[in-house]
C-alpha atoms as a PDB file:
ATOM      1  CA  UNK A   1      88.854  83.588  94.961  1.00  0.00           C
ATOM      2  CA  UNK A   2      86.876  82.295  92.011  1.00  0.00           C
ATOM      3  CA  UNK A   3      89.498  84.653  89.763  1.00  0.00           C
ATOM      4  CA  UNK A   4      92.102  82.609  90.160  1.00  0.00           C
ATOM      5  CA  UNK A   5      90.486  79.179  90.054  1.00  0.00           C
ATOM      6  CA  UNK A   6      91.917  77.955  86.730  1.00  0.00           C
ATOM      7  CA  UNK A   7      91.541  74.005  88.313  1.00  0.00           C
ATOM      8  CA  UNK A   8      89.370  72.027  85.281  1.00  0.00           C
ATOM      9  CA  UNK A   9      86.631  70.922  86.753  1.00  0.00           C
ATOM     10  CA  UNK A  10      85.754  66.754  86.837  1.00  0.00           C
ATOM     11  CA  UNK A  11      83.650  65.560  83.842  1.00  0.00           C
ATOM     12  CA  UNK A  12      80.353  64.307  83.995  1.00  0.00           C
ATOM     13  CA  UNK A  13      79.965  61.146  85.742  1.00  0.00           C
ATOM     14  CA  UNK A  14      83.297  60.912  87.140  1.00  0.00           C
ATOM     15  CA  UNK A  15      84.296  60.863  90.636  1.00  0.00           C
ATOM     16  CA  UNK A  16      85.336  63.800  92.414  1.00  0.00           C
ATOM     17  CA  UNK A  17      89.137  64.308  92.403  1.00  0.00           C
ATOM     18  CA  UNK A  18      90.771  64.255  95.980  1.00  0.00           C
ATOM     19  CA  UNK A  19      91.485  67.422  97.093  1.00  0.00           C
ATOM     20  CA  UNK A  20      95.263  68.309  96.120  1.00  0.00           C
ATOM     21  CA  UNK A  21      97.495  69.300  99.337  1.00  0.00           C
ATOM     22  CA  UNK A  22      98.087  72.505 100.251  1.00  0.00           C
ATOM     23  CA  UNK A  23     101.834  72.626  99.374  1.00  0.00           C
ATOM     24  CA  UNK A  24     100.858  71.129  95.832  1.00  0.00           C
ATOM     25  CA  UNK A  25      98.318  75.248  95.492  1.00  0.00           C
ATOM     26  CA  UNK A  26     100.073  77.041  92.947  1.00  0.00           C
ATOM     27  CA  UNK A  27     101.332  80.308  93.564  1.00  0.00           C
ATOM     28  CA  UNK A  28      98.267  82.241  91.195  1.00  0.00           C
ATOM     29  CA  UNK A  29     100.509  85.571  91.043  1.00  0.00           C
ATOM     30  CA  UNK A  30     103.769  83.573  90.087  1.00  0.00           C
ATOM     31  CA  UNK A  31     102.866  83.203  86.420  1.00  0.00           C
ATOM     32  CA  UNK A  32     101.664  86.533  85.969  1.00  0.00           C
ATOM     33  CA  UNK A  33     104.681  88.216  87.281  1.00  0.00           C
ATOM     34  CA  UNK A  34     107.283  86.022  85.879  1.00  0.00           C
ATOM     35  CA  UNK A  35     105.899  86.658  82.352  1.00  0.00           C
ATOM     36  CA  UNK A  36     106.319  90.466  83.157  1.00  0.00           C
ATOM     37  CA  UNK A  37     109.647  90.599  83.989  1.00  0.00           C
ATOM     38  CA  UNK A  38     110.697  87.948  80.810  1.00  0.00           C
ATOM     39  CA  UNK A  39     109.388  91.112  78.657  1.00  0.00           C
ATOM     40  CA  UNK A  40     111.060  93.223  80.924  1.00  0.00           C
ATOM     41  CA  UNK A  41     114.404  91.303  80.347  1.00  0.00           C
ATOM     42  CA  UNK A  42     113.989  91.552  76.140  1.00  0.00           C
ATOM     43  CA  UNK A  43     115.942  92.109  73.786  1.00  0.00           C
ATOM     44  CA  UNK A  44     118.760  90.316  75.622  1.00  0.00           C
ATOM     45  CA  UNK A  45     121.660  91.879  74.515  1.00  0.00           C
ATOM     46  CA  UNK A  46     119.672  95.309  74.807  1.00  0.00           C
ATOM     47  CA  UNK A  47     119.477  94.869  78.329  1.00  0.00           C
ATOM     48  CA  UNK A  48     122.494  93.364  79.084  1.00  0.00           C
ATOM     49  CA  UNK A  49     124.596  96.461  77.880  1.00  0.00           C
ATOM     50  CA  UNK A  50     122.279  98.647  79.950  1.00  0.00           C
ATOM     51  CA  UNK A  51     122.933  96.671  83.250  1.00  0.00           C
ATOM     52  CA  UNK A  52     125.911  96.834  82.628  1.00  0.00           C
ATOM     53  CA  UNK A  53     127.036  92.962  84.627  1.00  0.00           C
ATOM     54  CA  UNK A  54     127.312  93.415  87.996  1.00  0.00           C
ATOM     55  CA  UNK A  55     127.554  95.992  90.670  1.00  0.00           C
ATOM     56  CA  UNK A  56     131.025  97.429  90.846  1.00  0.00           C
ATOM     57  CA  UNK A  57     132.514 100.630  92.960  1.00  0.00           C
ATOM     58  CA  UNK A  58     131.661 103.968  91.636  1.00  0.00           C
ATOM     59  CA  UNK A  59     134.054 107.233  91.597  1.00  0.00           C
ATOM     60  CA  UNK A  60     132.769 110.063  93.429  1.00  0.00           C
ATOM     61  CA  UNK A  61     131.425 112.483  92.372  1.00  0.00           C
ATOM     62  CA  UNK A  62     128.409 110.530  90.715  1.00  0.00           C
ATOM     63  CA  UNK A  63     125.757 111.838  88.744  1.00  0.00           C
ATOM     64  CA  UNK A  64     122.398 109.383  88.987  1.00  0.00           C
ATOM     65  CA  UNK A  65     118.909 109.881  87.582  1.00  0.00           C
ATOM     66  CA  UNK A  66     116.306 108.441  89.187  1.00  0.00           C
ATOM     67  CA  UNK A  67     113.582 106.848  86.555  1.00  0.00           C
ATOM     68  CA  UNK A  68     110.775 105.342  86.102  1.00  0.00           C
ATOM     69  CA  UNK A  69     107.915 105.451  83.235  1.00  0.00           C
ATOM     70  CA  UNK A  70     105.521 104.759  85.578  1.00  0.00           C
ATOM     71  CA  UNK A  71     104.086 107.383  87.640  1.00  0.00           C
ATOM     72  CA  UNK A  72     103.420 107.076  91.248  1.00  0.00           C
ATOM     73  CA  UNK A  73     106.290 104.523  92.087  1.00  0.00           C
ATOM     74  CA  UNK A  74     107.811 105.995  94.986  1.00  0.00           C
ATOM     75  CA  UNK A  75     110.143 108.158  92.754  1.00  0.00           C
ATOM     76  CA  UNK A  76     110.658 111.384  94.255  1.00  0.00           C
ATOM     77  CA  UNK A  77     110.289 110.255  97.867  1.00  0.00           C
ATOM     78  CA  UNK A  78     112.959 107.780  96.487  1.00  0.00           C
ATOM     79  CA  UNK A  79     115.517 110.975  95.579  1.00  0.00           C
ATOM     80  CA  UNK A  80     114.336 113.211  98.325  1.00  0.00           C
ATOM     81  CA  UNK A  81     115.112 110.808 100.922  1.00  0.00           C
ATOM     82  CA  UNK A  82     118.087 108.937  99.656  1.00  0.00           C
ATOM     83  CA  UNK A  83     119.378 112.334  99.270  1.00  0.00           C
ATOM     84  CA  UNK A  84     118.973 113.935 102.727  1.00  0.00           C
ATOM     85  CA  UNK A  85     120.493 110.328 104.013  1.00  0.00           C
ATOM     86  CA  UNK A  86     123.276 110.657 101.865  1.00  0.00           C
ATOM     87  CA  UNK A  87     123.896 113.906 103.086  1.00  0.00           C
ATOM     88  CA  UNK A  88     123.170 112.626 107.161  1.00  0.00           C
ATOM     89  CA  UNK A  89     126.509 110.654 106.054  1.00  0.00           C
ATOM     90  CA  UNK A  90     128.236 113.579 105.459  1.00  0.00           C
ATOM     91  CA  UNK A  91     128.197 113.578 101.914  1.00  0.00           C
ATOM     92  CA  UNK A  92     127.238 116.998  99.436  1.00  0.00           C
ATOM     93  CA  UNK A  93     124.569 116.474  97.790  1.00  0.00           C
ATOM     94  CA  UNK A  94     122.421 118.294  95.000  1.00  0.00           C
ATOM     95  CA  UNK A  95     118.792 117.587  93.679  1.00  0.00           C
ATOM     96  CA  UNK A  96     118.035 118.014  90.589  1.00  0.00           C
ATOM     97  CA  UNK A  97     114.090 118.393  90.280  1.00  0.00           C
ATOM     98  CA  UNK A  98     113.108 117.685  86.464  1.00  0.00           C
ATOM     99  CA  UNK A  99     109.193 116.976  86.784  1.00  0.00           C
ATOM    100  CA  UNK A 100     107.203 120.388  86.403  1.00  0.00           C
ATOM    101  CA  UNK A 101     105.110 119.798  89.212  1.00  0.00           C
ATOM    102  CA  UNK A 102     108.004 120.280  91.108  1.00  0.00           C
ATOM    103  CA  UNK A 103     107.110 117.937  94.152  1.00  0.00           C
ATOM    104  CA  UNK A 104     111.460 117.321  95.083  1.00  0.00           C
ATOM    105  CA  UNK A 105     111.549 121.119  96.070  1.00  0.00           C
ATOM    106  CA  UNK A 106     108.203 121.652  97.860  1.00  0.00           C
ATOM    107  CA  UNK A 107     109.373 118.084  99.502  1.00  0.00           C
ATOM    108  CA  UNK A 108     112.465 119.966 100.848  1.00  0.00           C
ATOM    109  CA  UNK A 109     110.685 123.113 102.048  1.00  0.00           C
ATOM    110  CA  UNK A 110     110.894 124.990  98.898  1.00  0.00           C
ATOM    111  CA  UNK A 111     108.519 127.554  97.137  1.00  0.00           C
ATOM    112  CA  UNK A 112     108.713 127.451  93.979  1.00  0.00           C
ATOM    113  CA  UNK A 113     106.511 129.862  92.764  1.00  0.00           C
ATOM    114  CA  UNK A 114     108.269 133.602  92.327  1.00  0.00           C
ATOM    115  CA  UNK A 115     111.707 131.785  92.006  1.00  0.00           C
ATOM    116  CA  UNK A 116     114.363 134.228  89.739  1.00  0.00           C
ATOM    117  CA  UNK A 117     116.340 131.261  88.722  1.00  0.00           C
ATOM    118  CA  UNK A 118     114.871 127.348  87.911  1.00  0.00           C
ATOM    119  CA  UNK A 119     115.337 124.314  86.181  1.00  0.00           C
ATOM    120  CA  UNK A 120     113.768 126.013  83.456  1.00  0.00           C
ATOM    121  CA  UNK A 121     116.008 129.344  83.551  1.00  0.00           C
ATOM    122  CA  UNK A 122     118.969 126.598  83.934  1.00  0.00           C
ATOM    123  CA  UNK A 123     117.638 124.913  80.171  1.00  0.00           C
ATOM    124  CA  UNK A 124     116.108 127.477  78.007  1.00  0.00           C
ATOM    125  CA  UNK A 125     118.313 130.407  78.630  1.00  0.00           C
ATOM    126  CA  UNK A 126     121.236 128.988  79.459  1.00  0.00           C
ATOM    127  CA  UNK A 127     121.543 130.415  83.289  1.00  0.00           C
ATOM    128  CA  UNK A 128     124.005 129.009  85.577  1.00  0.00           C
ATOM    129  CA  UNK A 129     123.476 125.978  87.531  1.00  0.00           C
ATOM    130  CA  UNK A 130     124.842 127.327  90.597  1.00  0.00           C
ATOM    131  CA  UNK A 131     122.575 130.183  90.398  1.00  0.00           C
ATOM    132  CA  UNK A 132     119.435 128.025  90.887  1.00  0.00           C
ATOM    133  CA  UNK A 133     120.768 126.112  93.895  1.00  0.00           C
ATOM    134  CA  UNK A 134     119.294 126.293  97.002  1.00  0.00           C
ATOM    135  CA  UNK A 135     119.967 125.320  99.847  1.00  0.00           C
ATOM    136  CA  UNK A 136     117.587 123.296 102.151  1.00  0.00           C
ATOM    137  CA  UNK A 137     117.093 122.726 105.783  1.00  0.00           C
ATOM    138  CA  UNK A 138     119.856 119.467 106.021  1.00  0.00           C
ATOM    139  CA  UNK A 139     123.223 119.946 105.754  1.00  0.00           C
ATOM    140  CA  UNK A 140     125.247 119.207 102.790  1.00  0.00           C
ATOM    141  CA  UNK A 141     121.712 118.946 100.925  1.00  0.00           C
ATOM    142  CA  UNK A 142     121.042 121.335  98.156  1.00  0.00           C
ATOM    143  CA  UNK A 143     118.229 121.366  95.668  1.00  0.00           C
ATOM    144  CA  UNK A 144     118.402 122.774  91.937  1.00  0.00           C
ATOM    145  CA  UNK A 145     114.038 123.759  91.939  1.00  0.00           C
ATOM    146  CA  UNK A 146     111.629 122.745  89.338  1.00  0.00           C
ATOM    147  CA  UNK A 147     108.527 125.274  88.443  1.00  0.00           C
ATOM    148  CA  UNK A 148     106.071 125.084  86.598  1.00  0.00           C
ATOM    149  CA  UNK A 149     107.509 126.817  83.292  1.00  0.00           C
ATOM    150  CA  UNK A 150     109.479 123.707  82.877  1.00  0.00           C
ATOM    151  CA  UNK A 151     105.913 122.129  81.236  1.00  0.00           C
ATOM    152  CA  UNK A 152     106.505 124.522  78.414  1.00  0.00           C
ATOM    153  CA  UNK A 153     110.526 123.580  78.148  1.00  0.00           C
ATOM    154  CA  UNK A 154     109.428 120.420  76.747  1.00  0.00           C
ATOM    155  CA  UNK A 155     107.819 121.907  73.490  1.00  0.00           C
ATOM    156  CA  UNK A 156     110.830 124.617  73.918  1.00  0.00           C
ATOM    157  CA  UNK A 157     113.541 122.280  74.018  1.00  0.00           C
ATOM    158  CA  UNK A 158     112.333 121.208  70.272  1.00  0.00           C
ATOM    159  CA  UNK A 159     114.178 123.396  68.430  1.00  0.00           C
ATOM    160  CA  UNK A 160     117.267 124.264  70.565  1.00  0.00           C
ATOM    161  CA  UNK A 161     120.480 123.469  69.626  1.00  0.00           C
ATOM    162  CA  UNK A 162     122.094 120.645  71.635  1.00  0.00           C
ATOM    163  CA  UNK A 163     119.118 120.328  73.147  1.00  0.00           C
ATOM    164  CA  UNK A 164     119.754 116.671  74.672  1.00  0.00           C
ATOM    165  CA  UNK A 165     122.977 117.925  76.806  1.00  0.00           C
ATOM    166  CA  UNK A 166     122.014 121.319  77.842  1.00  0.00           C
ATOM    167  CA  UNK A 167     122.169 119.457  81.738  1.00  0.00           C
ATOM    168  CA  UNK A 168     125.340 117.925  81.173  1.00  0.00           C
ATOM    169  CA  UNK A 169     126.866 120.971  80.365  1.00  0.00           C
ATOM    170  CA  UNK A 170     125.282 122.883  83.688  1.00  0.00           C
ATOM    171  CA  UNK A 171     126.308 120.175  85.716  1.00  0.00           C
ATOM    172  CA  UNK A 172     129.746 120.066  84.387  1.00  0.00           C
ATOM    173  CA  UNK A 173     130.363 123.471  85.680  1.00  0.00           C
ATOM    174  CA  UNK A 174     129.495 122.114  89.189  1.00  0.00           C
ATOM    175  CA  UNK A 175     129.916 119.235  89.237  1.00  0.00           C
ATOM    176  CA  UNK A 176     133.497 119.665  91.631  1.00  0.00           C
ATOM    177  CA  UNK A 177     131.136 121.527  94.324  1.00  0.00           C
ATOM    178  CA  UNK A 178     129.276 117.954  95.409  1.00  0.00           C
ATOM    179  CA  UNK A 179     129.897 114.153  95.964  1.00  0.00           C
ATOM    180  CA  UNK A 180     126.513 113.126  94.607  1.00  0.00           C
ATOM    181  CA  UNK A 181     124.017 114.613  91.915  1.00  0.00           C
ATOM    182  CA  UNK A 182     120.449 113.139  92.328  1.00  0.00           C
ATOM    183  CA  UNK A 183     118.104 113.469  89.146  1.00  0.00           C
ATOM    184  CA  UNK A 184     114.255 113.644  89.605  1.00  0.00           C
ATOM    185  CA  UNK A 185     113.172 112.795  86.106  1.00  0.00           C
ATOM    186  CA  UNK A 186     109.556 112.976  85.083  1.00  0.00           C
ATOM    187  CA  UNK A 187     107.869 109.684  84.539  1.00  0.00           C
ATOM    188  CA  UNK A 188     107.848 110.190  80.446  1.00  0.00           C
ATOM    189  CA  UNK A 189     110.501 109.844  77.770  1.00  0.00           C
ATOM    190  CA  UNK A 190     110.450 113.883  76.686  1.00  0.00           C
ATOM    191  CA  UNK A 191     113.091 115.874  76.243  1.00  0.00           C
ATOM    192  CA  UNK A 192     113.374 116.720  80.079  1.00  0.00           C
ATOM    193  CA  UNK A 193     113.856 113.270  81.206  1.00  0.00           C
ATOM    194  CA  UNK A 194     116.508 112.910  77.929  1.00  0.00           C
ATOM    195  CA  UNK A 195     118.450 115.528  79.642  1.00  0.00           C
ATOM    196  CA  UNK A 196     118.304 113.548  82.825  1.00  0.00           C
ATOM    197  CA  UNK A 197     119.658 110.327  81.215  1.00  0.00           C
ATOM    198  CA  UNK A 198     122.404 112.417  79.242  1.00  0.00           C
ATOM    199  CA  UNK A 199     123.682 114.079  81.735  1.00  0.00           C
ATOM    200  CA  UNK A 200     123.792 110.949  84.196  1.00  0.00           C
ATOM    201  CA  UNK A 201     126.651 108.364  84.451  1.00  0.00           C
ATOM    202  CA  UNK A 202     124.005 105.230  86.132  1.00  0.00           C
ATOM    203  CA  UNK A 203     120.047 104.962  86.263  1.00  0.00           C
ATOM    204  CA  UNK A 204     118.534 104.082  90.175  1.00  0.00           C
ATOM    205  CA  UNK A 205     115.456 102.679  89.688  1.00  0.00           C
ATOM    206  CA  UNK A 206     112.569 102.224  91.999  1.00  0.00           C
ATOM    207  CA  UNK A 207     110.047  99.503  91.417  1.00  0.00           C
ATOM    208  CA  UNK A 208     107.269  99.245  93.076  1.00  0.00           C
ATOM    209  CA  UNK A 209     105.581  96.028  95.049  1.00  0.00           C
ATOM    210  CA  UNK A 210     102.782  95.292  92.288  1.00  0.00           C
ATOM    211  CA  UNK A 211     102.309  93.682  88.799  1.00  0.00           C
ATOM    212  CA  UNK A 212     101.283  96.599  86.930  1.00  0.00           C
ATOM    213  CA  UNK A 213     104.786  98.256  88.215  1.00  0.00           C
ATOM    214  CA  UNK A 214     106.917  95.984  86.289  1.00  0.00           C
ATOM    215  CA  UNK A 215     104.787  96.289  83.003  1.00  0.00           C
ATOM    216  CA  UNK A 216     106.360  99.517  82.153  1.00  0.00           C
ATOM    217  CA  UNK A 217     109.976  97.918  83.243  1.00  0.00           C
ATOM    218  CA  UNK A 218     110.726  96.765  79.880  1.00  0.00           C
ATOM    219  CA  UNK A 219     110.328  99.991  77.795  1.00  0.00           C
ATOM    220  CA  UNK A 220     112.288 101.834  80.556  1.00  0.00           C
ATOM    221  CA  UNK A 221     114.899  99.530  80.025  1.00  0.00           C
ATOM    222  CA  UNK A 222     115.218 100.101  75.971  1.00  0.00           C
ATOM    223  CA  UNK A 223     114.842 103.655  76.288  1.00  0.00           C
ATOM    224  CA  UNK A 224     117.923 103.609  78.377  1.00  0.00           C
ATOM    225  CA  UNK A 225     119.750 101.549  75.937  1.00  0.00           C
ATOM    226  CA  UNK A 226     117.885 103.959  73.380  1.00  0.00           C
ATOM    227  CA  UNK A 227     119.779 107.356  75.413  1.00  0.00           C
ATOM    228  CA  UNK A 228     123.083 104.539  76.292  1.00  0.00           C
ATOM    229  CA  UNK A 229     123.821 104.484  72.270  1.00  0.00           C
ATOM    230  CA  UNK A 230     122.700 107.852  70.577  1.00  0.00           C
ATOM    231  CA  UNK A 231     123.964 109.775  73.169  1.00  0.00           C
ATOM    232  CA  UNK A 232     126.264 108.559  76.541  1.00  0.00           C
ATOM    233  CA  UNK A 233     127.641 105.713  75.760  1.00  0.00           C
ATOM    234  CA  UNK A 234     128.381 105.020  79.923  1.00  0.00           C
ATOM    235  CA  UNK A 235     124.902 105.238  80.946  1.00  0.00           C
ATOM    236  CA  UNK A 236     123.863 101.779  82.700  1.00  0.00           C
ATOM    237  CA  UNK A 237     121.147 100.992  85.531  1.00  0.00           C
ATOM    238  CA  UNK A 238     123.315 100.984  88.615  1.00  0.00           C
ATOM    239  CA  UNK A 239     120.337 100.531  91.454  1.00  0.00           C
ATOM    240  CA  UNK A 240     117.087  98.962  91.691  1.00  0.00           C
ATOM    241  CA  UNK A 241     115.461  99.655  94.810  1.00  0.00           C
ATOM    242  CA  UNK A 242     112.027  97.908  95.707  1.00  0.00           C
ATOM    243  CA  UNK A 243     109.821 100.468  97.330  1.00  0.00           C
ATOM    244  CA  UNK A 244     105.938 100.185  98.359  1.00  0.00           C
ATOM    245  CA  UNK A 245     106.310  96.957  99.996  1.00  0.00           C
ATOM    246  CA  UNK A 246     103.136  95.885 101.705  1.00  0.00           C
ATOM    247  CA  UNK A 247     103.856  92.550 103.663  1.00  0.00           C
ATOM    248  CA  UNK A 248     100.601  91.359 104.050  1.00  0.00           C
ATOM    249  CA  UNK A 249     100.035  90.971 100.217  1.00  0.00           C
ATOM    250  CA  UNK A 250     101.469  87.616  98.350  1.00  0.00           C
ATOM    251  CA  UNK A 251     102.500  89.357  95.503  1.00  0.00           C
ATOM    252  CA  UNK A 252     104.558  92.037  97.016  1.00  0.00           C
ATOM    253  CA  UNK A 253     107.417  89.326  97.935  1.00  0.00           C
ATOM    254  CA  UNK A 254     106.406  87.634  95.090  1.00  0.00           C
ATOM    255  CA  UNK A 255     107.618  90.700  92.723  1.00  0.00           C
ATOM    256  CA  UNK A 256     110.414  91.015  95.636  1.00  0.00           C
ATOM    257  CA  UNK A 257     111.686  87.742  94.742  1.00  0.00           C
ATOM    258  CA  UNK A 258     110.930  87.218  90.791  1.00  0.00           C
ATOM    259  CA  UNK A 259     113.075  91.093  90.724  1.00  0.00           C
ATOM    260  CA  UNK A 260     115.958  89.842  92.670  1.00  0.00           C
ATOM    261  CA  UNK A 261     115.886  86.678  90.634  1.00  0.00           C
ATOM    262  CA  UNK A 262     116.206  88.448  87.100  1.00  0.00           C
ATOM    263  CA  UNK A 263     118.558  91.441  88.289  1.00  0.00           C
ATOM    264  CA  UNK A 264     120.840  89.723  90.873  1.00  0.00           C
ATOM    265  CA  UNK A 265     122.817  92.195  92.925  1.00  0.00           C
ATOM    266  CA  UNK A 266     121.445  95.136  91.196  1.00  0.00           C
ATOM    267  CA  UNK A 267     118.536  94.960  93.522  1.00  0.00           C
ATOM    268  CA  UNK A 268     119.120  96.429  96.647  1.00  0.00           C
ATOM    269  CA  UNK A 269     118.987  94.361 100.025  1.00  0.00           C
ATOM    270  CA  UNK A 270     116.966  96.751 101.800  1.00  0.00           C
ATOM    271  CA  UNK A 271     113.097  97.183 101.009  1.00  0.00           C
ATOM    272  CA  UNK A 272     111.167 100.160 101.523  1.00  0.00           C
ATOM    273  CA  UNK A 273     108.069  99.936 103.095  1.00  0.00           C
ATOM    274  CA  UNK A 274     104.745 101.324 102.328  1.00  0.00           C
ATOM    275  CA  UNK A 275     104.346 103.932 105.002  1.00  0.00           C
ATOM    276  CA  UNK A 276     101.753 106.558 106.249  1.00  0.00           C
ATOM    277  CA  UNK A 277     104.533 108.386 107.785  1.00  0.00           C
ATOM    278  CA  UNK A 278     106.594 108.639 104.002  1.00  0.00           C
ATOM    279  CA  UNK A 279     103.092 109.749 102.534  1.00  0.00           C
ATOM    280  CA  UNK A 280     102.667 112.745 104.925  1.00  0.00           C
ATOM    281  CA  UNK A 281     106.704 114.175 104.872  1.00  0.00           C
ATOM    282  CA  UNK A 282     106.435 115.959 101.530  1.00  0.00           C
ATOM    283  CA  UNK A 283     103.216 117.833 103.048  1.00  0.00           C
ATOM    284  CA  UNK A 284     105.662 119.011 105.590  1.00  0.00           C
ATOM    285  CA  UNK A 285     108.184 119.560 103.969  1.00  0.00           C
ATOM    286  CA  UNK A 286     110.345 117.658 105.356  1.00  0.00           C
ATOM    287  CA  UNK A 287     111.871 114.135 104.475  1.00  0.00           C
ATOM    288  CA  UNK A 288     111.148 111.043 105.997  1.00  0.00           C
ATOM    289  CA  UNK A 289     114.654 111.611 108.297  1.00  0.00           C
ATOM    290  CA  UNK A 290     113.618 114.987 109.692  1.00  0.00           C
ATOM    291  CA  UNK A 291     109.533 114.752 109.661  1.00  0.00           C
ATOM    292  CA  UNK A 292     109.541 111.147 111.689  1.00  0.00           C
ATOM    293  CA  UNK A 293     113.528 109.748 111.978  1.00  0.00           C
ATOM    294  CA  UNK A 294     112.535 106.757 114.066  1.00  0.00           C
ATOM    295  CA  UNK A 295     109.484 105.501 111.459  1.00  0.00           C
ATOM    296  CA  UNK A 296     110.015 102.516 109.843  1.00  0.00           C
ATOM    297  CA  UNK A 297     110.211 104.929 105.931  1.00  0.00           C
ATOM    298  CA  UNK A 298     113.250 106.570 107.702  1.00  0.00           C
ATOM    299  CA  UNK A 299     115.558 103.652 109.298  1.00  0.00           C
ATOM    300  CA  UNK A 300     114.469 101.697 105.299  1.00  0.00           C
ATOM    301  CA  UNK A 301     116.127 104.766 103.260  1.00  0.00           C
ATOM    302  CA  UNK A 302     118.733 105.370 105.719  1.00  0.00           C
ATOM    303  CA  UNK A 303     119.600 101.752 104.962  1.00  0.00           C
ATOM    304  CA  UNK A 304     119.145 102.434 100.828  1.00  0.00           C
ATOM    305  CA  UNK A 305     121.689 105.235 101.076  1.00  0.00           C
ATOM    306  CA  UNK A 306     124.244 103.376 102.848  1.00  0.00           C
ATOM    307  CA  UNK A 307     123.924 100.434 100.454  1.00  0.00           C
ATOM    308  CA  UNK A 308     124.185 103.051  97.900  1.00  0.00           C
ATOM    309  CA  UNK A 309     127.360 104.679  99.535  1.00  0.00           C
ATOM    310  CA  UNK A 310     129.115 101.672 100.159  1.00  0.00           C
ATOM    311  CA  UNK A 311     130.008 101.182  96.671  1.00  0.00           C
ATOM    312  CA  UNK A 312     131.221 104.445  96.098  1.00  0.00           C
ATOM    313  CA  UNK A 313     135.241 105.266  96.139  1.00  0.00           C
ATOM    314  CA  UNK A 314     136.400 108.278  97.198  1.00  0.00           C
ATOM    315  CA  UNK A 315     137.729 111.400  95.487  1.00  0.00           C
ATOM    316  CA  UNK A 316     141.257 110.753  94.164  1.00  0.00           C
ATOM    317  CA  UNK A 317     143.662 113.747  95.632  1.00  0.00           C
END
């Protein structure tokens, strides 16, 4: 494509250069997403606090938002269906839906119009977190529902006291009752995904295939750090999970590889693909393992959540 011709051409009168072999081509989306991810990686010492070296074993029970900035990542199929796989393993699991359009619950089969208690109930008036769970189709799989009131909690939430560890306190109280605590955080810095990030002890997050996915990397990272030194000092990306792969595109193992490169074993082995099957679950209500559990959306996740699993440690006692 003529886009990415940047070859100079010959000058005037001189002969025409041999063509260069085809090993010799450069790579044209190498440069491009290199530079992204060297922003992504600044300040240095910023981000090195908030990865936190490398990946260790994690106590159960385990509290993890999932975030991104950018919406339209592969977010909340991310928690909905790393969730119902942890819970295929046998695990308890809750999911916290923070985004106001509330698109973890309807995933799971929930209606969230009507509901008497929500996320919302659960942050403005102080309701009890275990009166807004629900429970879902999958065993060991519970959700905590968003609705739509929870647009308003972000203006709400202004003048509230505490109002950056209202969730840690709600999850406190339940925190015995599961072995895993998902977090669907909007894709903004408000006060709702602040909660999120308080109340969370590691960050999973899920980058999609494409350039303009990792230009929104770096600010997620310092906001982290931002949340990591005003208020929870353990807070630390955990996970990075590379979702939306398309494998007839260049770039999508470029990003693969440039990620894996700056993150080491932060970045999960497995890869999730883009799938038409993953895109039609939520409609369903169902996740990926239920709606389709042979696709190739289902066996990827199911992978995810054992690599995610396999460095937990279990309950002491």
């Amino acid at each position: 494509m003529a886009a990415f011709d940047d070859s100079p051409s010959a000058p005037a009168g001189d002969a025409p250069a041999a063509d260069p072999s085809p090993t010799a081509d450069p790579n044209p989306f190498e440069a491009p997403v290199e530079e992204a991810l060297n922003e992504a990686m600044a300040p240095p010492e910023a981000v090195g606090d908030v990865l936190g070296g490398e990946r260790t074993t994690y106590p159960l029970p385990r509290i993890i938002a999932i975030a991104n900035q950018k919406g339209g990542v592969g977010k909340t199929t991310t928690t909905v269906n790393v969730g119902a796989c942890l819970a295929e393993l046998g695990q308890r699991v809750l999911i916290i839906d923070l985004d106001p359009q509330g698109n973890a619950s309807t995933g799971l089969g929930l209606e969230t119009r009507g509901l008497e208690a929500s996320m919302y109930h659960v942050l403005m008036h102080e309701v009890p977190l275990e009166n807004g769970v629900e429970p879902t189709d999958i065993k060991g799989l519970f959700v905590a529902p968003a609705s739509l009131d929870l647009a308003g909690a972000e203006i709400e939430l202004v003048p509230a006291f505490s109002r950056e560890t209202r969730l840690r306190r709600a999850i406190d109280a339940v925190i015995d009752e599961f072995d895993y605590v998902l977090i669907d955080c909007p894709p903004s810095l408000g006060l709702l995904t602040v909660n999120g990030l308080s109340a969370a002890g590691e960050v999973l997050v899920p980058i999609q295939c494409e350039y303009y996915a990792l230009e929104g990397l770096g600010q997620l990272l310092k906001n982290v750090d931002l949340v990591r030194r005003n208020l929870n000092p353990q807070l630390h990306v955990s996970t990075i999970v590379c979702v939306m792969y398309d494998a007839r595109t260049k770039l999508a193992d470029q990003v693969v590889s440039e990620v894996r490169d700056h993150f080491g074993r932060k970045v999960l082995r497995t890869v999730v693909p883009r799938s038409v099957r993953l895109s039609e679950a939520p409609s369903f209500g169902q996740p990926i393992t239920t709606f389709d559990p042979r696709s190739r959306g289902a066996i990827a996740y199911r992978d995810v959540a054992k690599e995610v699993h396999d460095v937990s440690t279990q309950r002491s006692g």
